[in-house]
PDB file of N, CA and C in Angstrom:
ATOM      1  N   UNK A   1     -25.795  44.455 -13.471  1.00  0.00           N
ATOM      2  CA  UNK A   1     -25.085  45.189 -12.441  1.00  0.00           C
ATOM      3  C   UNK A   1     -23.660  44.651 -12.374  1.00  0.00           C
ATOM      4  N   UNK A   2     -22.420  45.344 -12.005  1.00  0.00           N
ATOM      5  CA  UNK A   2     -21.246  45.347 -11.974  1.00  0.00           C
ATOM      6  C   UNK A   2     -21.033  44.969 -10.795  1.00  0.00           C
ATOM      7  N   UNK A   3     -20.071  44.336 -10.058  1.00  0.00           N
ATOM      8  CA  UNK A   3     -19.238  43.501  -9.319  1.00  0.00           C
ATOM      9  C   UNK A   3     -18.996  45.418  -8.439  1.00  0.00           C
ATOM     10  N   UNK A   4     -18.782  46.454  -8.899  1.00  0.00           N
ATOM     11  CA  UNK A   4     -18.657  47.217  -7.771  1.00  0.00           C
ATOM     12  C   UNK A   4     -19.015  47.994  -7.146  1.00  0.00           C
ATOM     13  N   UNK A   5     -20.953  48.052  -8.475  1.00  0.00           N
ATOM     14  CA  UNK A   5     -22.249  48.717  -7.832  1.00  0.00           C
ATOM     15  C   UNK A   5     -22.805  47.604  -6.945  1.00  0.00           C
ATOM     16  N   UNK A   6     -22.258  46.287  -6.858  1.00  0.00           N
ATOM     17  CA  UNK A   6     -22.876  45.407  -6.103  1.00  0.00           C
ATOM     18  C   UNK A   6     -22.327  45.654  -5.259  1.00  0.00           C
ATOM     19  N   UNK A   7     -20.817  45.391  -5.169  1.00  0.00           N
ATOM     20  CA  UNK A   7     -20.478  45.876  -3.526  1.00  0.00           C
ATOM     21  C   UNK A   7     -20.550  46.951  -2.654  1.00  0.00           C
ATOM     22  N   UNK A   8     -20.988  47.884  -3.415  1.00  0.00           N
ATOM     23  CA  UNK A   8     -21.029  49.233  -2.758  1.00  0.00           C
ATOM     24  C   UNK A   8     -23.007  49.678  -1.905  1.00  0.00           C
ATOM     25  N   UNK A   9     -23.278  48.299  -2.636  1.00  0.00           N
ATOM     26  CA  UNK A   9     -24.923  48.271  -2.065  1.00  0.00           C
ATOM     27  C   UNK A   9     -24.171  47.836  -0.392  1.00  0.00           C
ATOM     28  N   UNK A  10     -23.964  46.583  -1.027  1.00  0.00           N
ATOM     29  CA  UNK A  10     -23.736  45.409   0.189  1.00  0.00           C
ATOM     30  C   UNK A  10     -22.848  46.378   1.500  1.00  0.00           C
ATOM     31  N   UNK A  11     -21.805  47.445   1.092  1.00  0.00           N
ATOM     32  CA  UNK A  11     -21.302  48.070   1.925  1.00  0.00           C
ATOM     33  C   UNK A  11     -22.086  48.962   2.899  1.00  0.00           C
ATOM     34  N   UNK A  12     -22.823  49.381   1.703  1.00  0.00           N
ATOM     35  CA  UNK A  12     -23.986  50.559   2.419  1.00  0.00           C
ATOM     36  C   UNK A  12     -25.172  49.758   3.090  1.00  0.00           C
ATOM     37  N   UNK A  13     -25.129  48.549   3.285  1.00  0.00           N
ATOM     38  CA  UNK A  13     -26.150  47.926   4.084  1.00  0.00           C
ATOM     39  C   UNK A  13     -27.327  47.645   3.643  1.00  0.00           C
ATOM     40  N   UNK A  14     -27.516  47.902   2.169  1.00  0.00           N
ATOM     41  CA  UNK A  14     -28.591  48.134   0.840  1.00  0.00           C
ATOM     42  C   UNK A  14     -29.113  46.479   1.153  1.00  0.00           C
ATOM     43  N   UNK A  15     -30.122  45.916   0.658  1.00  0.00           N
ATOM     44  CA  UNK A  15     -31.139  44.793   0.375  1.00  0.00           C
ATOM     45  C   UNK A  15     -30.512  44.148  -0.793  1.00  0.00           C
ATOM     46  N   UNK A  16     -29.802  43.418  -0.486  1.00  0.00           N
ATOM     47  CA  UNK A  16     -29.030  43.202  -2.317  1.00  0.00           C
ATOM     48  C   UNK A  16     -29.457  41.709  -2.695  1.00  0.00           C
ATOM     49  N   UNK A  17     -30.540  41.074  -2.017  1.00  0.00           N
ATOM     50  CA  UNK A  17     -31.068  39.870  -2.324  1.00  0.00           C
ATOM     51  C   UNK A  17     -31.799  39.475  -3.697  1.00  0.00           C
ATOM     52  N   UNK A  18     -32.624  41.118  -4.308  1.00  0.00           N
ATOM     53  CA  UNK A  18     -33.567  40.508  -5.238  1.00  0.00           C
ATOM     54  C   UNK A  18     -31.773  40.771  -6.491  1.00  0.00           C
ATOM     55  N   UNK A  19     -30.572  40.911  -6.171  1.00  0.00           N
ATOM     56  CA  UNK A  19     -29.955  41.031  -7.560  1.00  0.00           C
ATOM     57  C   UNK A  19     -29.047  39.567  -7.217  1.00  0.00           C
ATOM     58  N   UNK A  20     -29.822  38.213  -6.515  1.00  0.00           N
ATOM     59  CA  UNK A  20     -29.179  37.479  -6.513  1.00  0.00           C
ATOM     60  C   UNK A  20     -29.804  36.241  -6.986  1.00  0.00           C
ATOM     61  N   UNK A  21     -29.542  35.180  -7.603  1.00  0.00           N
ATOM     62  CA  UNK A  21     -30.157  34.106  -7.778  1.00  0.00           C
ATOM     63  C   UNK A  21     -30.247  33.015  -6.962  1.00  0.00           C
ATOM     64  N   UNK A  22     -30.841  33.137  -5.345  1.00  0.00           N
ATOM     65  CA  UNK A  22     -31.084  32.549  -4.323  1.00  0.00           C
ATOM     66  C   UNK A  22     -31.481  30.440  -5.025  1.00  0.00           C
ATOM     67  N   UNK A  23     -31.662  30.406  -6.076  1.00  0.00           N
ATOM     68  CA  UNK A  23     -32.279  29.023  -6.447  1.00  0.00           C
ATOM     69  C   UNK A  23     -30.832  28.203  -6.595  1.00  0.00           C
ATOM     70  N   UNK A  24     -29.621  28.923  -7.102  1.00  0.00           N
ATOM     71  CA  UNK A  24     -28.622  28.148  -7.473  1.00  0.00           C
ATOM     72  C   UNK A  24     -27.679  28.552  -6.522  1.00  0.00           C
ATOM     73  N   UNK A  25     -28.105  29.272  -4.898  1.00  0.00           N
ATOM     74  CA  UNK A  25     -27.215  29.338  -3.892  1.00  0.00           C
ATOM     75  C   UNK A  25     -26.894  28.008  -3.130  1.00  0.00           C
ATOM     76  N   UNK A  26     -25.968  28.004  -2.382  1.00  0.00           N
ATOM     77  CA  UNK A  26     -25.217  26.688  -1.699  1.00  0.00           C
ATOM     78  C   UNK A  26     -24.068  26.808  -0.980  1.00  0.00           C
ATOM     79  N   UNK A  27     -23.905  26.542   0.439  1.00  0.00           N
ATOM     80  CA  UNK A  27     -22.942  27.256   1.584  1.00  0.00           C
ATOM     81  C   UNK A  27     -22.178  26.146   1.168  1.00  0.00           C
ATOM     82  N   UNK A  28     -20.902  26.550   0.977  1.00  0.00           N
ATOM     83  CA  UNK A  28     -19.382  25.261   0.902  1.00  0.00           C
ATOM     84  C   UNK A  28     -19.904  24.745   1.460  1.00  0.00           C
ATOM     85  N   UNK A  29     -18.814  23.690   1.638  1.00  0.00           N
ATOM     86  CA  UNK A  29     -18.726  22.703   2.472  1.00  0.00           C
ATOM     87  C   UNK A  29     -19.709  22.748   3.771  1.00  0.00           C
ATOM     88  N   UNK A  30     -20.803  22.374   3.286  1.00  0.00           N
ATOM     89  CA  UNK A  30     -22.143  22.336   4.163  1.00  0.00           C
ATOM     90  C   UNK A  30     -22.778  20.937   3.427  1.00  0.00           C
ATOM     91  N   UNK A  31     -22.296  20.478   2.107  1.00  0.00           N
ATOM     92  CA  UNK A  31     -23.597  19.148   2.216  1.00  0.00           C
ATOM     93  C   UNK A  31     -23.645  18.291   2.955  1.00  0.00           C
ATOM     94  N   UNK A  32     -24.438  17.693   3.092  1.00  0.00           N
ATOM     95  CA  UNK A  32     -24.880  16.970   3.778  1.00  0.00           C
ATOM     96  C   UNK A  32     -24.663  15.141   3.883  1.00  0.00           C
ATOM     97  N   UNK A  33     -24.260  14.312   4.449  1.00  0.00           N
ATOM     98  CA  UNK A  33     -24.345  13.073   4.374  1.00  0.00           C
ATOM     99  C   UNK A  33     -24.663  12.157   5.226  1.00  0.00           C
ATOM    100  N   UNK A  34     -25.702  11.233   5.292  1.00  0.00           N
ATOM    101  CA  UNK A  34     -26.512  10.369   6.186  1.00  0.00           C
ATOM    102  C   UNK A  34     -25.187   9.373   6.597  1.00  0.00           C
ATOM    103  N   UNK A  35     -25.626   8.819   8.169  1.00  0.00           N
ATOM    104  CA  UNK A  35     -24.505   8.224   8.661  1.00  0.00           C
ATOM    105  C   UNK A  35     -25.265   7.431   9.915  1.00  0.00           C
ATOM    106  N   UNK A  36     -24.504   6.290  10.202  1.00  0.00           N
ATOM    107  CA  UNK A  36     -25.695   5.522  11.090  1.00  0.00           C
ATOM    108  C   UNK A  36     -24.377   5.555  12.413  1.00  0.00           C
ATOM    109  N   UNK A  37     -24.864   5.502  13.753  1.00  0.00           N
ATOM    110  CA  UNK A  37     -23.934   5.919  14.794  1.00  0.00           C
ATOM    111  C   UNK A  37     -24.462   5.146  15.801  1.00  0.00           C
ATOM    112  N   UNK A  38     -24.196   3.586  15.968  1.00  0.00           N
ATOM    113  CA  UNK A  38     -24.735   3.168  17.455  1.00  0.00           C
ATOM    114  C   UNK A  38     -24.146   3.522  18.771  1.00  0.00           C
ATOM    115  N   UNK A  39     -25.566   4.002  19.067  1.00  0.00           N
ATOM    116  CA  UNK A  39     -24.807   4.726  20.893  1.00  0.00           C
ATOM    117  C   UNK A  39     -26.024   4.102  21.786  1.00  0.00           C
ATOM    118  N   UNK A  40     -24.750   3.935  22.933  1.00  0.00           N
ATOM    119  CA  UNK A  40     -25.619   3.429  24.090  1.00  0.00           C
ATOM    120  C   UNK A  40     -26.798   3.971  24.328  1.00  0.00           C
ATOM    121  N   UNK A  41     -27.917   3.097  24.811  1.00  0.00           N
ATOM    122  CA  UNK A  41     -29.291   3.830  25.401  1.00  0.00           C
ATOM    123  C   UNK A  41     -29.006   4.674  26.492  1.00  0.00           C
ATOM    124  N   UNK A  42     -28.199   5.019  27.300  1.00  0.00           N
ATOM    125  CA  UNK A  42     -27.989   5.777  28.432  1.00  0.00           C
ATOM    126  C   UNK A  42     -27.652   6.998  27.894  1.00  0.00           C
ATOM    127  N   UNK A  43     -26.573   7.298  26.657  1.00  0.00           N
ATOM    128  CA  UNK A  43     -26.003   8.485  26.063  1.00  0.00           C
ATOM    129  C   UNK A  43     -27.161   9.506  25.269  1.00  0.00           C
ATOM    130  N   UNK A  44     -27.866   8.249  24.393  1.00  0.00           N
ATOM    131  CA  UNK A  44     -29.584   8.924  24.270  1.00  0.00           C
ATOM    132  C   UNK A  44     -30.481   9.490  25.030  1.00  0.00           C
ATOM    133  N   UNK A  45     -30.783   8.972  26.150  1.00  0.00           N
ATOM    134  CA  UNK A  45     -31.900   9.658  27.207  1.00  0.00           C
ATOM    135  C   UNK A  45     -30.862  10.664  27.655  1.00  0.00           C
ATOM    136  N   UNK A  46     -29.228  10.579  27.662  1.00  0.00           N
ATOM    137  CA  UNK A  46     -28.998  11.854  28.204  1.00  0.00           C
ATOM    138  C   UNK A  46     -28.911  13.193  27.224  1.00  0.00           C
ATOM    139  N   UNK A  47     -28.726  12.488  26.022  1.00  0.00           N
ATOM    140  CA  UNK A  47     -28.614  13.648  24.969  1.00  0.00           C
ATOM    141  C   UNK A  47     -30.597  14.047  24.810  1.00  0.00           C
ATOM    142  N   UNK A  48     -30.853  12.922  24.870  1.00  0.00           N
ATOM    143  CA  UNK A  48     -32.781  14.052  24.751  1.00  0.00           C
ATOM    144  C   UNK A  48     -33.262  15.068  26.389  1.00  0.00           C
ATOM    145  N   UNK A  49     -32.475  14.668  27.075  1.00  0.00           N
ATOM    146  CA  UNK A  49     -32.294  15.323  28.556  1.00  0.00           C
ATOM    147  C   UNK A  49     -31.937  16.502  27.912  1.00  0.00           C
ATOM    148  N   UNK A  50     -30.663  16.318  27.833  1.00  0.00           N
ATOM    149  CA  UNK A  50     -30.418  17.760  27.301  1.00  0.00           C
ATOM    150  C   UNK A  50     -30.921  18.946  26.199  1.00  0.00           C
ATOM    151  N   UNK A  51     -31.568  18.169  25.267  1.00  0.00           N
ATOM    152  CA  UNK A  51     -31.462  18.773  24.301  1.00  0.00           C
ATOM    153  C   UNK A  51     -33.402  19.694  24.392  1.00  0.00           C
ATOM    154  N   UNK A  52     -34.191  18.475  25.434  1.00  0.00           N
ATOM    155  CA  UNK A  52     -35.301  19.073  25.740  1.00  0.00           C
ATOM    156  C   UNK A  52     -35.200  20.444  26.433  1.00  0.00           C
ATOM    157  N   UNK A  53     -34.135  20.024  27.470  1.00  0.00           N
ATOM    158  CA  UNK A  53     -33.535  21.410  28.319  1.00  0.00           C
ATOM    159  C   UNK A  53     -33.611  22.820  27.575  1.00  0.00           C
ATOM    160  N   UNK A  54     -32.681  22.685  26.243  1.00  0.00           N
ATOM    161  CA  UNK A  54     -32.345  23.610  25.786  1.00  0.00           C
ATOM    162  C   UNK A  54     -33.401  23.786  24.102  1.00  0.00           C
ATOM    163  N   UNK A  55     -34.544  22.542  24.180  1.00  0.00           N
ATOM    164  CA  UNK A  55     -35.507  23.045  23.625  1.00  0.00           C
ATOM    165  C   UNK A  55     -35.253  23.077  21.706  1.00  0.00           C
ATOM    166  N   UNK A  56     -33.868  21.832  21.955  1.00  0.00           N
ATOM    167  CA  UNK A  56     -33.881  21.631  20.353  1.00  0.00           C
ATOM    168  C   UNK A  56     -34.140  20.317  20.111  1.00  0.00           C
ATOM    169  N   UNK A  57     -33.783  19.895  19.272  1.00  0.00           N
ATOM    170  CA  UNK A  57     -33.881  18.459  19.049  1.00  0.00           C
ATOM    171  C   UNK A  57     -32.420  17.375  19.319  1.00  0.00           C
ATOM    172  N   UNK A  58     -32.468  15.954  19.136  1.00  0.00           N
ATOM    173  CA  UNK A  58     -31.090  15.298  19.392  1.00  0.00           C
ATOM    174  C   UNK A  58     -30.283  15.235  18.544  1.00  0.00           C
ATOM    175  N   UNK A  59     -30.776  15.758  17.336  1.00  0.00           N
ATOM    176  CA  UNK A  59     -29.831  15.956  16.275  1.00  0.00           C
ATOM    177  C   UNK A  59     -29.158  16.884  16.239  1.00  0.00           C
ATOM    178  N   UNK A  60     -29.753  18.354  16.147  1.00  0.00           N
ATOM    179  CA  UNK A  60     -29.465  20.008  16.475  1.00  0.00           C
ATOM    180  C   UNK A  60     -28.405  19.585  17.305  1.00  0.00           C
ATOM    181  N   UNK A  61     -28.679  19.053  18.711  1.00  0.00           N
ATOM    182  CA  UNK A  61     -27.661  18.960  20.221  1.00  0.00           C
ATOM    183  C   UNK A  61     -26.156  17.954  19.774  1.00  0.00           C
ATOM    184  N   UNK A  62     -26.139  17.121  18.593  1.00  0.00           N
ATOM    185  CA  UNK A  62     -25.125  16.132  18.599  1.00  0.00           C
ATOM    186  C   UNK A  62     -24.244  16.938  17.346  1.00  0.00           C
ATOM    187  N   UNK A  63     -24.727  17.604  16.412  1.00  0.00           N
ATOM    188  CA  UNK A  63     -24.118  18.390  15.176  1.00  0.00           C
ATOM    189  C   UNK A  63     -23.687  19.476  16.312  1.00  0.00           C
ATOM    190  N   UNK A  64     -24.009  20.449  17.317  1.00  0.00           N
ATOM    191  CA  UNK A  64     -23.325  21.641  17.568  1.00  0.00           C
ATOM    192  C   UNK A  64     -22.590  20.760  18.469  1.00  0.00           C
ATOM    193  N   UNK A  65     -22.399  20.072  19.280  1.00  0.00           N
ATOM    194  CA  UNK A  65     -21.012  19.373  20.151  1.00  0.00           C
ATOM    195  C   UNK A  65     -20.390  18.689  19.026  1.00  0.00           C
ATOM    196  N   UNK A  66     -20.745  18.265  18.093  1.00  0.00           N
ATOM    197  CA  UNK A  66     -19.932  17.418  17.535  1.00  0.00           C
ATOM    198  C   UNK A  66     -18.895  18.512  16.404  1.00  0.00           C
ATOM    199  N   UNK A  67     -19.602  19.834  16.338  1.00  0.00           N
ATOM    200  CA  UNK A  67     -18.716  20.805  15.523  1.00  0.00           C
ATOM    201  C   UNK A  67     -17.629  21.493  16.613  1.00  0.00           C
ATOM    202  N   UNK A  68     -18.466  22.257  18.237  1.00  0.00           N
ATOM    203  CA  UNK A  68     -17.897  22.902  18.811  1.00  0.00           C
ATOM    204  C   UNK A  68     -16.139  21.758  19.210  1.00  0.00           C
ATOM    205  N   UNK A  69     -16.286  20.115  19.257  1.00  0.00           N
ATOM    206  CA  UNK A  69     -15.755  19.797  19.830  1.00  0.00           C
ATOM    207  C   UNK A  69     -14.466  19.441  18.473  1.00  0.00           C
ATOM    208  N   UNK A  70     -14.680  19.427  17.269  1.00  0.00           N
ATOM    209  CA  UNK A  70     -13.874  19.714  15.967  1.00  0.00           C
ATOM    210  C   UNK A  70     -13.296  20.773  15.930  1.00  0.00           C
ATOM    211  N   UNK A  71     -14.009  21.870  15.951  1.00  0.00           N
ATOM    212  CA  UNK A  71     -13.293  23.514  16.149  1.00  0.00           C
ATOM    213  C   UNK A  71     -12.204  23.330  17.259  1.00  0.00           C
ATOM    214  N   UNK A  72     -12.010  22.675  18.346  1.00  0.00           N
ATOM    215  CA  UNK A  72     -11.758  23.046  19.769  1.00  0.00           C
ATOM    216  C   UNK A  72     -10.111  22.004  19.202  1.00  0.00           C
ATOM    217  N   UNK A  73      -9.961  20.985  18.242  1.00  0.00           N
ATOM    218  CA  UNK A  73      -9.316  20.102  17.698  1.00  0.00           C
ATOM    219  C   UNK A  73      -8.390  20.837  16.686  1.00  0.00           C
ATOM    220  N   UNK A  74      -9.171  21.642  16.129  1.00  0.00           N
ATOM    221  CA  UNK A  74      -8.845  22.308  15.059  1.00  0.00           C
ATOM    222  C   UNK A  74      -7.341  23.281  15.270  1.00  0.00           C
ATOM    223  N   UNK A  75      -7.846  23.580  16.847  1.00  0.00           N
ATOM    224  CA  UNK A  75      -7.012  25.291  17.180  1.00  0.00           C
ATOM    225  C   UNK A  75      -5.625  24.914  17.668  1.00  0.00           C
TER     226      UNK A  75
END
């Protein structure tokens, strides 16, 4: 398939997944790297406070403040 029967699926809202090779996909600048972060015991029970609240985990809750508050740096 051609670069402009593909886009013309993708335009029309077409299923264009099985003409892709999902095994060798990979979002930019998304990998990943382990990192060790000592934080007070008080900042913990408040981040699992919160994060039970909203029913994710303390990791989920510290990656979206720790992006929303980069974006907010960014602008």
């Amino acid at each position: 398939m051609n670069a402009t029967d593909f886009d013309c699926l993708f335009d029309e809202g077409e299923d264009i997944t099985e003409h892709l090779d999902l095994a060798k996909a990979r979002r930019l600048k998304h990998d990943q790297k382990r990192i060790n972060v000592d934080i007070p015991l008080w900042m913990i029970e408040s981040l699992d406070r919160e994060a039970s609240r909203l029913g994710v985990t303390r990791q989920s809750i510290i990656k979206v403040w720790l992006a929303e508050r980069l974006e907010q740096q960014g602008r």
